[in-house]
PDB file of N, CA and C in Angstrom:
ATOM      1  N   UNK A   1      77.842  83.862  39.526  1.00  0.00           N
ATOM      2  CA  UNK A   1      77.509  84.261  40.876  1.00  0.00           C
ATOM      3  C   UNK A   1      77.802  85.763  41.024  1.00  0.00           C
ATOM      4  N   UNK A   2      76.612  86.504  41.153  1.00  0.00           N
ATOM      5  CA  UNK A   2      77.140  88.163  41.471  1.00  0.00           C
ATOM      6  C   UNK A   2      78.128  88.102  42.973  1.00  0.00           C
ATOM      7  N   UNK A   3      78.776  89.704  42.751  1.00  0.00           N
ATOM      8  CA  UNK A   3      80.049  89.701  43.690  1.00  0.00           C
ATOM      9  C   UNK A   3      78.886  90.706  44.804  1.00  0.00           C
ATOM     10  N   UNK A   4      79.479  90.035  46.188  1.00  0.00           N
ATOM     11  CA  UNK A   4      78.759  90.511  47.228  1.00  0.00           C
ATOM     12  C   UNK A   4      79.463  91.580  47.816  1.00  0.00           C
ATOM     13  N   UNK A   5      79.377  92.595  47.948  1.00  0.00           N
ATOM     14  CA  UNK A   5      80.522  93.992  48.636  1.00  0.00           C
ATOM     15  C   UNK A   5      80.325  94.080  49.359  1.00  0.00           C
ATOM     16  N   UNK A   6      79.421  93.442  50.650  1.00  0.00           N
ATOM     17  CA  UNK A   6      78.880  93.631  51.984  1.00  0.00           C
ATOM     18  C   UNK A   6      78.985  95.169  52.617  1.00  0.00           C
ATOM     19  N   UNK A   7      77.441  95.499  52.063  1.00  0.00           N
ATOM     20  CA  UNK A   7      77.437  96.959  52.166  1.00  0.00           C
ATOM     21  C   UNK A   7      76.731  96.877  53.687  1.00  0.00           C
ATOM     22  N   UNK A   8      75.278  96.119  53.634  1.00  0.00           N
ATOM     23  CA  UNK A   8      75.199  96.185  55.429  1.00  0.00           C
ATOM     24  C   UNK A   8      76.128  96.004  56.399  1.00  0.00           C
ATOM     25  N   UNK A   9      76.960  95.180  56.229  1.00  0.00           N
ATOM     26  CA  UNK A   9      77.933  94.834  57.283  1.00  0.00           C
ATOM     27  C   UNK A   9      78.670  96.109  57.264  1.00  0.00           C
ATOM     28  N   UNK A  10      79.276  96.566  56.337  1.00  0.00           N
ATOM     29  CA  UNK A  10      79.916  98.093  56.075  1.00  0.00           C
ATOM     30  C   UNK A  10      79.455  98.866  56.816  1.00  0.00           C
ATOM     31  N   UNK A  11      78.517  99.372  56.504  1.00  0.00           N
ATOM     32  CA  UNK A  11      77.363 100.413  56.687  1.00  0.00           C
ATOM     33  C   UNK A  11      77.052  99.978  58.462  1.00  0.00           C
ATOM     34  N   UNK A  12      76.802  99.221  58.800  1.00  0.00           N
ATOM     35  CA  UNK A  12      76.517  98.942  60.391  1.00  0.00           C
ATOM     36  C   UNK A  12      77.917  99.019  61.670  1.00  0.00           C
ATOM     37  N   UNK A  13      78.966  98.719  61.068  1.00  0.00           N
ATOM     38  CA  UNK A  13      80.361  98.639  60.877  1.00  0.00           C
ATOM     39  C   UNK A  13      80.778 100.088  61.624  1.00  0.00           C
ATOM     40  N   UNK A  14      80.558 101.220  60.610  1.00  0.00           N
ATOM     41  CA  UNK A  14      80.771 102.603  60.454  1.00  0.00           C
ATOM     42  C   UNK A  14      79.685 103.045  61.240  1.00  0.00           C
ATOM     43  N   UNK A  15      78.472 102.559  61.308  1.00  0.00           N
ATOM     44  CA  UNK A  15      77.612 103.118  62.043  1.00  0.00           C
ATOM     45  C   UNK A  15      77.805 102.962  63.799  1.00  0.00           C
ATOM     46  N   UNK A  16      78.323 102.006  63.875  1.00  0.00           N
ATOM     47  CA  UNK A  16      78.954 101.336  64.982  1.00  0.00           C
ATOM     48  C   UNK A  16      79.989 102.200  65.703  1.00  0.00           C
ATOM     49  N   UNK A  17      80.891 102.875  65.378  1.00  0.00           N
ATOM     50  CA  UNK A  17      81.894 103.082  65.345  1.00  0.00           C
ATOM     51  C   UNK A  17      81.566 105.164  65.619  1.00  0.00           C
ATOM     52  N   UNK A  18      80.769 105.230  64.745  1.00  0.00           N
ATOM     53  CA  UNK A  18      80.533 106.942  65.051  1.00  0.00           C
ATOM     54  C   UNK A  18      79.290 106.953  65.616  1.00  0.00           C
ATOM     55  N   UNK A  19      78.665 106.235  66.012  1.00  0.00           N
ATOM     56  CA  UNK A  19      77.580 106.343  67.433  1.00  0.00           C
ATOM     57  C   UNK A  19      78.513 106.105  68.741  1.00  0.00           C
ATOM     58  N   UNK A  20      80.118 105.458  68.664  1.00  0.00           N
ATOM     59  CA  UNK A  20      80.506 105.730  69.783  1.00  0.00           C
ATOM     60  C   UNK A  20      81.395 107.143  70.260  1.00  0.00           C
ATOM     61  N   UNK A  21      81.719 107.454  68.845  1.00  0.00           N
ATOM     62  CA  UNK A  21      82.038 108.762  69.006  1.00  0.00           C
ATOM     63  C   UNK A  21      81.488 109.997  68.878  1.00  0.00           C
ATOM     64  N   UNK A  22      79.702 109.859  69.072  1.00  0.00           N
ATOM     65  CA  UNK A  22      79.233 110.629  69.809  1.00  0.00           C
ATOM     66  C   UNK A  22      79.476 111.661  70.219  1.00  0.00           C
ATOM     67  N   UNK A  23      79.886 113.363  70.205  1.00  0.00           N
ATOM     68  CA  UNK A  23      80.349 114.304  71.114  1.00  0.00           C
ATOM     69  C   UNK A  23      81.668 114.484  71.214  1.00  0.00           C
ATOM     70  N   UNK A  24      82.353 113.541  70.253  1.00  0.00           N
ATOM     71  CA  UNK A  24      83.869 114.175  70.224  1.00  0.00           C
ATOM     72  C   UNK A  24      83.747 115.292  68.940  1.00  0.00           C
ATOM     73  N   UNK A  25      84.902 115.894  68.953  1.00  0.00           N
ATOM     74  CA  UNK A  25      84.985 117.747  68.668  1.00  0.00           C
ATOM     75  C   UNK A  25      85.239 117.403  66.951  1.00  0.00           C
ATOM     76  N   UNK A  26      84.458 118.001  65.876  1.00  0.00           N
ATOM     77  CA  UNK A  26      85.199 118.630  64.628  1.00  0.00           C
ATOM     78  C   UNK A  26      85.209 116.474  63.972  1.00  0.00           C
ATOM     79  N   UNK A  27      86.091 116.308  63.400  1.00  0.00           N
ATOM     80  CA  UNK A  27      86.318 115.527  62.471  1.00  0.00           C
ATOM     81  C   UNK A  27      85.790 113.970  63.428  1.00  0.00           C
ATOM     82  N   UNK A  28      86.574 114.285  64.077  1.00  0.00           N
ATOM     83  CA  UNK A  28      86.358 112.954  65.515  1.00  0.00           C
ATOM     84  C   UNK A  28      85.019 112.525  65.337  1.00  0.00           C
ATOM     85  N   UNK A  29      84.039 113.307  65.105  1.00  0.00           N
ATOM     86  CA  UNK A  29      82.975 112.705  65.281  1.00  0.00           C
ATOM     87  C   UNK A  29      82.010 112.431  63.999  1.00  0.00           C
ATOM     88  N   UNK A  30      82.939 112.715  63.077  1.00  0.00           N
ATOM     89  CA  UNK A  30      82.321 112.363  61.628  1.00  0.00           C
ATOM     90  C   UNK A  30      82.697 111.911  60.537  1.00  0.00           C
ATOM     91  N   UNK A  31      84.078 112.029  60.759  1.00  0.00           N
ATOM     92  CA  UNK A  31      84.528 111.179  59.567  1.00  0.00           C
ATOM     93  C   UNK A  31      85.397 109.657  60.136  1.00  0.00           C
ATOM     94  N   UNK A  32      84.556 108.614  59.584  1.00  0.00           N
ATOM     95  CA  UNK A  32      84.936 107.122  59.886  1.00  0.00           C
ATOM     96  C   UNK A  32      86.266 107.169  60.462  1.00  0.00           C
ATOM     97  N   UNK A  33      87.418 106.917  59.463  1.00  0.00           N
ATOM     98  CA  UNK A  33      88.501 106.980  59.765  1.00  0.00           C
ATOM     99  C   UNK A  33      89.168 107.671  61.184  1.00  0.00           C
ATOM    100  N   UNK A  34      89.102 108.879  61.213  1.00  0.00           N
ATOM    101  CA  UNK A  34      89.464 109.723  62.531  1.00  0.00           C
ATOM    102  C   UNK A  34      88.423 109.068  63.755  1.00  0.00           C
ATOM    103  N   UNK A  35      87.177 109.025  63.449  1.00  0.00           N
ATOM    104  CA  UNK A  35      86.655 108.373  64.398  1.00  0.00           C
ATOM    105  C   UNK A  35      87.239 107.228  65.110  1.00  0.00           C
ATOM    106  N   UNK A  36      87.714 106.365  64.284  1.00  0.00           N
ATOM    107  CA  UNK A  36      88.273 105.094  64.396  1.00  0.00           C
ATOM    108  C   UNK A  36      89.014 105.133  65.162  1.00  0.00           C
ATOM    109  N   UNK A  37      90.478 106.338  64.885  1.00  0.00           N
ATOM    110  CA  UNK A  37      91.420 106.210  65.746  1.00  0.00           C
ATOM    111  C   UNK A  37      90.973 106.948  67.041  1.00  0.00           C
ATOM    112  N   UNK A  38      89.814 107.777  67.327  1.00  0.00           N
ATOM    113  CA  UNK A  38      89.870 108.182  68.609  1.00  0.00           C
ATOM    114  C   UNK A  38      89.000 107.063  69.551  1.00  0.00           C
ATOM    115  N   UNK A  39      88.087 106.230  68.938  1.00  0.00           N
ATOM    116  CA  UNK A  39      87.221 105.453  69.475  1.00  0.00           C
ATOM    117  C   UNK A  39      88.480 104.238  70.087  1.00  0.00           C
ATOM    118  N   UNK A  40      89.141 103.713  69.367  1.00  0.00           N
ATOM    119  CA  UNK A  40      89.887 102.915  69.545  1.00  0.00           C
ATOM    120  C   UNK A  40      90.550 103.738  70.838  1.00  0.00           C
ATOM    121  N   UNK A  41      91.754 105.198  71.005  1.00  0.00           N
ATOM    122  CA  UNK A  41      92.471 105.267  71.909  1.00  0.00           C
ATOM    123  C   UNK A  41      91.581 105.083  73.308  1.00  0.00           C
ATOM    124  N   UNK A  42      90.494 106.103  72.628  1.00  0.00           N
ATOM    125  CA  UNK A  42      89.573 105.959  74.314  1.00  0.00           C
ATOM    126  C   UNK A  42      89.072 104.749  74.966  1.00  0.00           C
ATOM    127  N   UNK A  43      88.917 103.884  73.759  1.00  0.00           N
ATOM    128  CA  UNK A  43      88.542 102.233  74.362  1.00  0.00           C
ATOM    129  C   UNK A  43      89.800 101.654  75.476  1.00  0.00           C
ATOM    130  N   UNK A  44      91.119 102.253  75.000  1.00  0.00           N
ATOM    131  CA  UNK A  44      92.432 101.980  75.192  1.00  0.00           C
ATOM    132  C   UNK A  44      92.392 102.386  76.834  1.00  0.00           C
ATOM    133  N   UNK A  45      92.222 103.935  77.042  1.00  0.00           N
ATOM    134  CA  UNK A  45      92.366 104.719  77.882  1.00  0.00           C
ATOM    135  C   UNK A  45      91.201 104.179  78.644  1.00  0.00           C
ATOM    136  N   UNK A  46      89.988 104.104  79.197  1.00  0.00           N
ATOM    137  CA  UNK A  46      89.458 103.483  79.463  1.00  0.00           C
ATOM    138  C   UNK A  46      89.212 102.115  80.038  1.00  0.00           C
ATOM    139  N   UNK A  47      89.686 101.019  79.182  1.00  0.00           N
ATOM    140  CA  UNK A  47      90.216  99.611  80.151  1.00  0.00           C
ATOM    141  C   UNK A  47      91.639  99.819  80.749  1.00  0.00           C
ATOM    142  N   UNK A  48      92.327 100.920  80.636  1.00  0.00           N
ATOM    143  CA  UNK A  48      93.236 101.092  81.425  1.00  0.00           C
ATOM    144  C   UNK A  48      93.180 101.780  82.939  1.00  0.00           C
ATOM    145  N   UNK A  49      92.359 102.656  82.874  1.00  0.00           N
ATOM    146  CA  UNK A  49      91.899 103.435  83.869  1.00  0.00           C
ATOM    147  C   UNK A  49      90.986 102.741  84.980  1.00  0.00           C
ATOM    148  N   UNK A  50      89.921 101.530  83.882  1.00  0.00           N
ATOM    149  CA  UNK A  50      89.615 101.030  85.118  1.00  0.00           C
ATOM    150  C   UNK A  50      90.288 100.350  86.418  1.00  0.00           C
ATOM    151  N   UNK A  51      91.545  99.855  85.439  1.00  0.00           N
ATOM    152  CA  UNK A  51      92.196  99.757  86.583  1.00  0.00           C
ATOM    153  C   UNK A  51      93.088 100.229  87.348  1.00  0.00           C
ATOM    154  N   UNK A  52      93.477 101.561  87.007  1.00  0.00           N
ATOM    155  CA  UNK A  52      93.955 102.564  87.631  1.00  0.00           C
ATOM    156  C   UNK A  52      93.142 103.181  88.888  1.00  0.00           C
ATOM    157  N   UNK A  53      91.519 103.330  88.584  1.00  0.00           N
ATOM    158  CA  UNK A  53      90.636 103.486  89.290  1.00  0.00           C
ATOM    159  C   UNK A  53      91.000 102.871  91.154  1.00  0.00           C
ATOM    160  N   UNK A  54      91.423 101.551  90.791  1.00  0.00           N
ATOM    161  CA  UNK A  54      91.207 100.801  91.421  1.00  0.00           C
ATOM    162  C   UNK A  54      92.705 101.419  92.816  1.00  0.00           C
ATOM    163  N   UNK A  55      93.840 101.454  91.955  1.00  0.00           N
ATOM    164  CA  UNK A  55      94.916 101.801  92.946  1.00  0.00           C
ATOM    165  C   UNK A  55      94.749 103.077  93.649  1.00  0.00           C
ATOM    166  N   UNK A  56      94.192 104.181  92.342  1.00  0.00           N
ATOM    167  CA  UNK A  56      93.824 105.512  93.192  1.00  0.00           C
ATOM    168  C   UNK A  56      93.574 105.643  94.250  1.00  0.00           C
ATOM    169  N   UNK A  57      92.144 104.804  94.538  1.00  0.00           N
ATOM    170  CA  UNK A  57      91.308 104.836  95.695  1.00  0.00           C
ATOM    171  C   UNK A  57      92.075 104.375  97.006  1.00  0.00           C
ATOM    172  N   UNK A  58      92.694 103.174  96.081  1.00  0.00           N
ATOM    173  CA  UNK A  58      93.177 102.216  97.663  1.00  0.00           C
ATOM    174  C   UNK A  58      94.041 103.295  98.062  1.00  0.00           C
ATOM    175  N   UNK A  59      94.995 104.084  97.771  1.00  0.00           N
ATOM    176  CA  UNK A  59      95.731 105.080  97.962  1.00  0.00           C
ATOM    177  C   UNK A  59      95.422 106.338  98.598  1.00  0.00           C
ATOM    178  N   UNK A  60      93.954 106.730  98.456  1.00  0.00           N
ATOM    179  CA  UNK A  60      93.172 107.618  98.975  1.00  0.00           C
ATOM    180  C   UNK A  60      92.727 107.649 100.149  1.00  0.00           C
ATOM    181  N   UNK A  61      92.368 105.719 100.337  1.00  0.00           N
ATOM    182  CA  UNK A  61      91.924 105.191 101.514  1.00  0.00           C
ATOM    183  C   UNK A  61      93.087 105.044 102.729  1.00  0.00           C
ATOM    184  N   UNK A  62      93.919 104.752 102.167  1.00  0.00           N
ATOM    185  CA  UNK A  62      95.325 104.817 103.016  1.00  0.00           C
ATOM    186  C   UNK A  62      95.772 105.581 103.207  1.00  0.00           C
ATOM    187  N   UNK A  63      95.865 107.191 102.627  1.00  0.00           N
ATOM    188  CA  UNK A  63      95.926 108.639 102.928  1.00  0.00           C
ATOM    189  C   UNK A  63      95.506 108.883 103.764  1.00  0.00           C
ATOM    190  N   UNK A  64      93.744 108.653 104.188  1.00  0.00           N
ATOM    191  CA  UNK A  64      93.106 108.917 105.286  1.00  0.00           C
ATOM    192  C   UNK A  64      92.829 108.399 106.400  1.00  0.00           C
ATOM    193  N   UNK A  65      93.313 107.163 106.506  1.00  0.00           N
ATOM    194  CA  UNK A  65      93.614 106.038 107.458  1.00  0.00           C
ATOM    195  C   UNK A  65      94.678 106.563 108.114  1.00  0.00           C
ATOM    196  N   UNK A  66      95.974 106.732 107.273  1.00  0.00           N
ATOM    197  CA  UNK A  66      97.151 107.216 107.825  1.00  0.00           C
ATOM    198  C   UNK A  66      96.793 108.838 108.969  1.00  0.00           C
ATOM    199  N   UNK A  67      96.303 109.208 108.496  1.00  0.00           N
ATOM    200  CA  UNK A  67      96.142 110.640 108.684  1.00  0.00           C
ATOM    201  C   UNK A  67      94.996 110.859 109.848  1.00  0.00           C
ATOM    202  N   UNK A  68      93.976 109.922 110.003  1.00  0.00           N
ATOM    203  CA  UNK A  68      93.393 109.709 111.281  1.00  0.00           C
ATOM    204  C   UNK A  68      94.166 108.861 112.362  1.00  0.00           C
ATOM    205  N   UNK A  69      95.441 107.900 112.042  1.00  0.00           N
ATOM    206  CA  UNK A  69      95.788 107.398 112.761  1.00  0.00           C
ATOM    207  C   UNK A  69      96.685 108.053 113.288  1.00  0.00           C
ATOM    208  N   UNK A  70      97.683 108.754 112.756  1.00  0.00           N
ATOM    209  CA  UNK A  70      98.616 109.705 113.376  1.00  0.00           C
ATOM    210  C   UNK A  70      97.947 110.563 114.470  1.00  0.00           C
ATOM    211  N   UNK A  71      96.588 111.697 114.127  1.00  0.00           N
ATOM    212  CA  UNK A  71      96.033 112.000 114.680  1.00  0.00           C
ATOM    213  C   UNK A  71      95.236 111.354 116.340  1.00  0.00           C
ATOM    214  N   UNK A  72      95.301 110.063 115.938  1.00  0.00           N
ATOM    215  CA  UNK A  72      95.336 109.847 117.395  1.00  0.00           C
ATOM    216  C   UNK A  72      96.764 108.955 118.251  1.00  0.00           C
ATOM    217  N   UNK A  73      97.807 109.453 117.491  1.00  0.00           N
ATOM    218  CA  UNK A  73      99.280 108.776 118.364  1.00  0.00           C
ATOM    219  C   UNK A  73      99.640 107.548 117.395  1.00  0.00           C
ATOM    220  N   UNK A  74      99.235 107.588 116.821  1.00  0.00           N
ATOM    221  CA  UNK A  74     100.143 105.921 116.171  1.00  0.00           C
ATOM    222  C   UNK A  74     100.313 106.141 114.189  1.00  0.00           C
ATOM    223  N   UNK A  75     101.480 105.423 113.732  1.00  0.00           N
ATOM    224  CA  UNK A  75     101.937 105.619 112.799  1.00  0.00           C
ATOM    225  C   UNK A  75     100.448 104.332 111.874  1.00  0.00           C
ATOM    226  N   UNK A  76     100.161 104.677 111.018  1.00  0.00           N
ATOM    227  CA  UNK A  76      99.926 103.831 110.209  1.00  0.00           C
ATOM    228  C   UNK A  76     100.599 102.056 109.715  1.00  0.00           C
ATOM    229  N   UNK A  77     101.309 102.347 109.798  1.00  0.00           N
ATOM    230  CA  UNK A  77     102.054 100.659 109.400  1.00  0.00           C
ATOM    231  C   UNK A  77     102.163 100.243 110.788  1.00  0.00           C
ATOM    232  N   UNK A  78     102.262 100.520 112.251  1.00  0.00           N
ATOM    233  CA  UNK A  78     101.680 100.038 113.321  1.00  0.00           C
ATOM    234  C   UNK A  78     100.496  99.867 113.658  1.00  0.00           C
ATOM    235  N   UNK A  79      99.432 100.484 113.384  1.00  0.00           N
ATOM    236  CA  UNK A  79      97.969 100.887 113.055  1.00  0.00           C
ATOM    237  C   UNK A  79      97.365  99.528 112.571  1.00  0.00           C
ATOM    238  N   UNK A  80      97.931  98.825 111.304  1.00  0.00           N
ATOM    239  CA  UNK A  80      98.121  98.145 110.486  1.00  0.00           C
ATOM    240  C   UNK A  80      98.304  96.842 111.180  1.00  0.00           C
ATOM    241  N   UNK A  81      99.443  96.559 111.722  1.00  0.00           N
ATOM    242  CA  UNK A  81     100.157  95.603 112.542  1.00  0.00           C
ATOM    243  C   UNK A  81      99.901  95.540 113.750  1.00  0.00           C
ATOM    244  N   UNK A  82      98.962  96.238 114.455  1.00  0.00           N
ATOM    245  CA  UNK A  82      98.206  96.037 115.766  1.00  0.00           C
ATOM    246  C   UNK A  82      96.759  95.498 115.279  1.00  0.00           C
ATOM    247  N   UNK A  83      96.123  95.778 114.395  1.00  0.00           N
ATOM    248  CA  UNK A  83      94.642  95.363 113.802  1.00  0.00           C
ATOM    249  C   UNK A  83      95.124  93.533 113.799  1.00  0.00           C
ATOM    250  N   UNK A  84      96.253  93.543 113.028  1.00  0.00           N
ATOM    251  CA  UNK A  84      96.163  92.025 112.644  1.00  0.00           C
ATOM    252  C   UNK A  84      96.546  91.216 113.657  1.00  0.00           C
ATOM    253  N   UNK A  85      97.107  91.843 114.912  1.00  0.00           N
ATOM    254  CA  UNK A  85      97.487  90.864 116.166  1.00  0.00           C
ATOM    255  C   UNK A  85      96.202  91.084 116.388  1.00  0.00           C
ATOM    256  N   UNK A  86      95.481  91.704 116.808  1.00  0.00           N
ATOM    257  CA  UNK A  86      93.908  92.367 117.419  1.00  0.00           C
ATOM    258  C   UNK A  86      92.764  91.114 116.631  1.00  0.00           C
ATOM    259  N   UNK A  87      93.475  90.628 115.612  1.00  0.00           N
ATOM    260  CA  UNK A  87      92.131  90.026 114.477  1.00  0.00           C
ATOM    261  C   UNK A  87      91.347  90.681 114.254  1.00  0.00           C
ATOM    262  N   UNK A  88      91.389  92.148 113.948  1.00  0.00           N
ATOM    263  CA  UNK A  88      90.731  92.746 113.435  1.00  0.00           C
ATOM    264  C   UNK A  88      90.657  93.119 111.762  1.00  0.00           C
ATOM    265  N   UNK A  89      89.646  92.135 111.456  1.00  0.00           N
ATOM    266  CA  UNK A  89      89.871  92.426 109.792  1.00  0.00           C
ATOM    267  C   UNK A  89      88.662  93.133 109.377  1.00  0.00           C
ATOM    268  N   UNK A  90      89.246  94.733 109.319  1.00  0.00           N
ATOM    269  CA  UNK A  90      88.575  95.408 108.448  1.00  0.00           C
ATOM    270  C   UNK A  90      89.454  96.345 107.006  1.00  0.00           C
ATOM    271  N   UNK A  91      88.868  96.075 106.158  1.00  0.00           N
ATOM    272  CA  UNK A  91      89.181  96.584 104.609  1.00  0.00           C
ATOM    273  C   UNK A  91      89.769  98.473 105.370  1.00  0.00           C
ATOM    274  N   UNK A  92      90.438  98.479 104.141  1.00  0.00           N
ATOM    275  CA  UNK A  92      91.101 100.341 104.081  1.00  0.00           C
ATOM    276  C   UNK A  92      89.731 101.112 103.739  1.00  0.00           C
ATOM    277  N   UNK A  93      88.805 100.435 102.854  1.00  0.00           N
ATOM    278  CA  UNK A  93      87.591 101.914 102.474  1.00  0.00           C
ATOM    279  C   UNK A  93      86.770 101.978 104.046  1.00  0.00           C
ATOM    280  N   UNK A  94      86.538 100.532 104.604  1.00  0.00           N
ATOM    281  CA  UNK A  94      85.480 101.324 105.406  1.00  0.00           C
ATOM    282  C   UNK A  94      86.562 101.485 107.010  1.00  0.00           C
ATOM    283  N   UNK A  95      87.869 101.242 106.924  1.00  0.00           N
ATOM    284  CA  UNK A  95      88.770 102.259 107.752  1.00  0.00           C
ATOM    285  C   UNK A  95      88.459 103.694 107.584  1.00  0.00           C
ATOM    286  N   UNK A  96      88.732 103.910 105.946  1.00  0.00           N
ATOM    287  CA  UNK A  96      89.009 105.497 105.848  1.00  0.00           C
ATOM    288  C   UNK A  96      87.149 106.153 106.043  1.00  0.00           C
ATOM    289  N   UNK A  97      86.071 105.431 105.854  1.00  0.00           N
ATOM    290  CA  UNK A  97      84.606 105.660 105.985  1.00  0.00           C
ATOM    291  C   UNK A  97      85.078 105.636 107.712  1.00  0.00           C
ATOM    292  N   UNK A  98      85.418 104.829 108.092  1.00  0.00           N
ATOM    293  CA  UNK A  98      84.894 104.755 109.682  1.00  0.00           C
ATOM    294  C   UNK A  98      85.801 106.106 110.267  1.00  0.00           C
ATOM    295  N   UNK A  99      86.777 106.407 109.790  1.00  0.00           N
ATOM    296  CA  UNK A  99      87.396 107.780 110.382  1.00  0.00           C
ATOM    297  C   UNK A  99      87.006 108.897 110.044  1.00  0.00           C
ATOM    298  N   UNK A 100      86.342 108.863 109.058  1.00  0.00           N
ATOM    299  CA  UNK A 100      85.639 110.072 108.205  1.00  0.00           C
ATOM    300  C   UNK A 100      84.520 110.442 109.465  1.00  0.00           C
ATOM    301  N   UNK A 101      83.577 109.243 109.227  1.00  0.00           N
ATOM    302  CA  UNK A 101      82.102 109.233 109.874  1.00  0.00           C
ATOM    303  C   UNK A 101      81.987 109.042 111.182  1.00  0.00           C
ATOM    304  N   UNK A 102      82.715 108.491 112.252  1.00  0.00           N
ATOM    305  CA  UNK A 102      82.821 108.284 113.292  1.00  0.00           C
ATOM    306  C   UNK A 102      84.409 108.149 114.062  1.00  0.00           C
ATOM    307  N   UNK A 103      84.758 109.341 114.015  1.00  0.00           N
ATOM    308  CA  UNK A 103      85.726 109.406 114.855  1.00  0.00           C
ATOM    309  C   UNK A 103      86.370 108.799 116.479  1.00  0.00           C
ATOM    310  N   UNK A 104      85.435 109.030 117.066  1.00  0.00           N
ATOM    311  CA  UNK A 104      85.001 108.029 118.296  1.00  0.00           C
ATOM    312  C   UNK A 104      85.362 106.677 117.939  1.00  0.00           C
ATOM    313  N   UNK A 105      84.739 105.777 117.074  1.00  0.00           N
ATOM    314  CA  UNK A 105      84.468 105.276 116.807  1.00  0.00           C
ATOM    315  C   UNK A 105      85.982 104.106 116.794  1.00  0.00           C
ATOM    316  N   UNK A 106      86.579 105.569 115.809  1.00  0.00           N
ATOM    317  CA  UNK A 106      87.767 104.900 114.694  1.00  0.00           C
ATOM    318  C   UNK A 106      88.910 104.953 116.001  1.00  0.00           C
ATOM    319  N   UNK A 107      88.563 105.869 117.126  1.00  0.00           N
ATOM    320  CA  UNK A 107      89.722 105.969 117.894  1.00  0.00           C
ATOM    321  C   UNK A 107      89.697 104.646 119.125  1.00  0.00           C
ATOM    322  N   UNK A 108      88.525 103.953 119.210  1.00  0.00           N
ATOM    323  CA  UNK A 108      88.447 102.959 119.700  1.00  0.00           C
ATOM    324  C   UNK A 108      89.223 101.851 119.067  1.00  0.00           C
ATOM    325  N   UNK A 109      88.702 101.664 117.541  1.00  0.00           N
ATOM    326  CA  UNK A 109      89.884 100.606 117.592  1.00  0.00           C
ATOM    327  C   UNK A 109      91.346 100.843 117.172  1.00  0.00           C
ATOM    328  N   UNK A 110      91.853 102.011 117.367  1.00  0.00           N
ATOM    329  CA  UNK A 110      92.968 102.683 117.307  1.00  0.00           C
ATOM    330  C   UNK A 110      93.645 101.882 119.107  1.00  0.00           C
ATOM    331  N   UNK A 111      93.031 102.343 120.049  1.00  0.00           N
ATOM    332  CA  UNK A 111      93.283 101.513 121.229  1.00  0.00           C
ATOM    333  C   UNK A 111      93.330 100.601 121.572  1.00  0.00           C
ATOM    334  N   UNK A 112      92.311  99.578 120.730  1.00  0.00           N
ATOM    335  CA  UNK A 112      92.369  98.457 120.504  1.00  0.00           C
ATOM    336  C   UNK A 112      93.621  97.720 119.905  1.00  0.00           C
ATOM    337  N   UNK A 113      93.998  98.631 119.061  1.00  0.00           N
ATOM    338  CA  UNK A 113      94.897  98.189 118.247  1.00  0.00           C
ATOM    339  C   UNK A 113      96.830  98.556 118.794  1.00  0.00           C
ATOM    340  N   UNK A 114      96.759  99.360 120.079  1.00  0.00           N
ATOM    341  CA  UNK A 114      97.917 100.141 120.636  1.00  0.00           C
ATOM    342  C   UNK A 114      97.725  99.126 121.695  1.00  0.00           C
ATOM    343  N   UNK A 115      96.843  98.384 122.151  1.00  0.00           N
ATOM    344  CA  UNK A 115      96.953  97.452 123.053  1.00  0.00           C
ATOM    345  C   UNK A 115      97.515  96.216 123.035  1.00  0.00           C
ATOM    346  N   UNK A 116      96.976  96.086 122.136  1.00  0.00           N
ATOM    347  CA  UNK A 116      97.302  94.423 121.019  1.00  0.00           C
ATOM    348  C   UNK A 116      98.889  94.645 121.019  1.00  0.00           C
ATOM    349  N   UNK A 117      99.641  96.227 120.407  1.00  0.00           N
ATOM    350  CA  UNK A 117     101.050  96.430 120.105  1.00  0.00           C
ATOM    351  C   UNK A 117     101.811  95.787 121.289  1.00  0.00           C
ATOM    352  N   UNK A 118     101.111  96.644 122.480  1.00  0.00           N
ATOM    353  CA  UNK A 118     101.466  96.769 123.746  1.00  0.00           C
ATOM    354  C   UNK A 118     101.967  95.010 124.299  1.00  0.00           C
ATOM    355  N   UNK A 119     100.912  94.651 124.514  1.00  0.00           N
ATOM    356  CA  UNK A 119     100.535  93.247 125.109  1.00  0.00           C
ATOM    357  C   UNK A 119     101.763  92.455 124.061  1.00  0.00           C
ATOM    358  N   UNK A 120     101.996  92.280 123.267  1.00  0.00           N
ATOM    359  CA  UNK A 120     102.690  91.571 122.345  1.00  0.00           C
ATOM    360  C   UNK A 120     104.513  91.812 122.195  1.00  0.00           C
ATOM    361  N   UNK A 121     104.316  92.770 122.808  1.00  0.00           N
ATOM    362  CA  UNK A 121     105.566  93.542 123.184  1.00  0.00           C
ATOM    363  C   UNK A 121     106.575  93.072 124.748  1.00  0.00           C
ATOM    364  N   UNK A 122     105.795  92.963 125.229  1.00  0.00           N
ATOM    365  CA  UNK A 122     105.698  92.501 127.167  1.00  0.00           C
ATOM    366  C   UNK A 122     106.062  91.477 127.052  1.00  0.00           C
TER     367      UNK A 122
END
C-alpha cells in the first residue's frame, strides 16, 4: 500500500490559514508558521471583543442617559427607579437615542418618571 502524506489537505490547510492573514505586516503574512500564531491571537482577540463590544456600549448608553438626566434635575439611578414604578420599559440604547434625538421628548418622561418618585413617596 503506498504511504499517503496528505499533501491537499496540507496545502488547503496553509492555504487556509494565510488567506486569513491577509494584510498583516512582513512575515505575518507569509510564512505559515508566524501566520499561525497571529491568525490564532486575532481569532482570540476578536471572540473576545465581541463581547466586550457589548459592555462598552451599554456603558456609553448609560453615560448619556445619566448625563441627560442630571441635566434635567434627577440623578440617574432615580431616573431608573421612577421608569420602573412608571412601567415604563424602555432599553438604555433607545434612552440614550431618545435624549440624543429628542430632548423634549426625553424630558417628558423624565417627569413622568419624578412623578411616579413623587406619588410613591406620599
Amino acid at each position: 500500500m503506498p504511504r499517503a502524506k496528505g499533501g491537499p489537505k496540507t496545502r488547503r490547510r496553509r492555504k487556509r490559514v494565510l488567506k486569513l492573514a491577509e494584510g498583516y505586516w512582513g512575515a505575518k503574512s507569509k510564512l505559515f508558521r508566524t501566520a499561525t500564531e497571529a491568525v490564532d491571537k486575532a481569532l482570540k482577540y476578536a471572540y473576545r471583543d465581541r463581547r466586550a463590544k457589548k459592555r462598552n456600549f451599554r456603558q456609553l448608553w448609560i453615560a448619556r442617559v445619566n448625563a441627560a438626566a442630571v441635566a434635567n434635575g434627577i440623578s440617574y439611578s432615580r431616573f431608573i427607579a421612577g421608569l420602573k414604578k412608571a412601567n415604563i420599559d424602555m432599553n438604555r440604547k433607545a434612552l440614550a437615542e431618545l435624549a440624543i434625538s429628542d430632548p423634549a421628548g426625553f424630558a417628558k418622561i423624565v417627569e413622568t418618571a419624578k412623578t411616579q418618585l413623587t406619588e410613591k413617596a406620599a
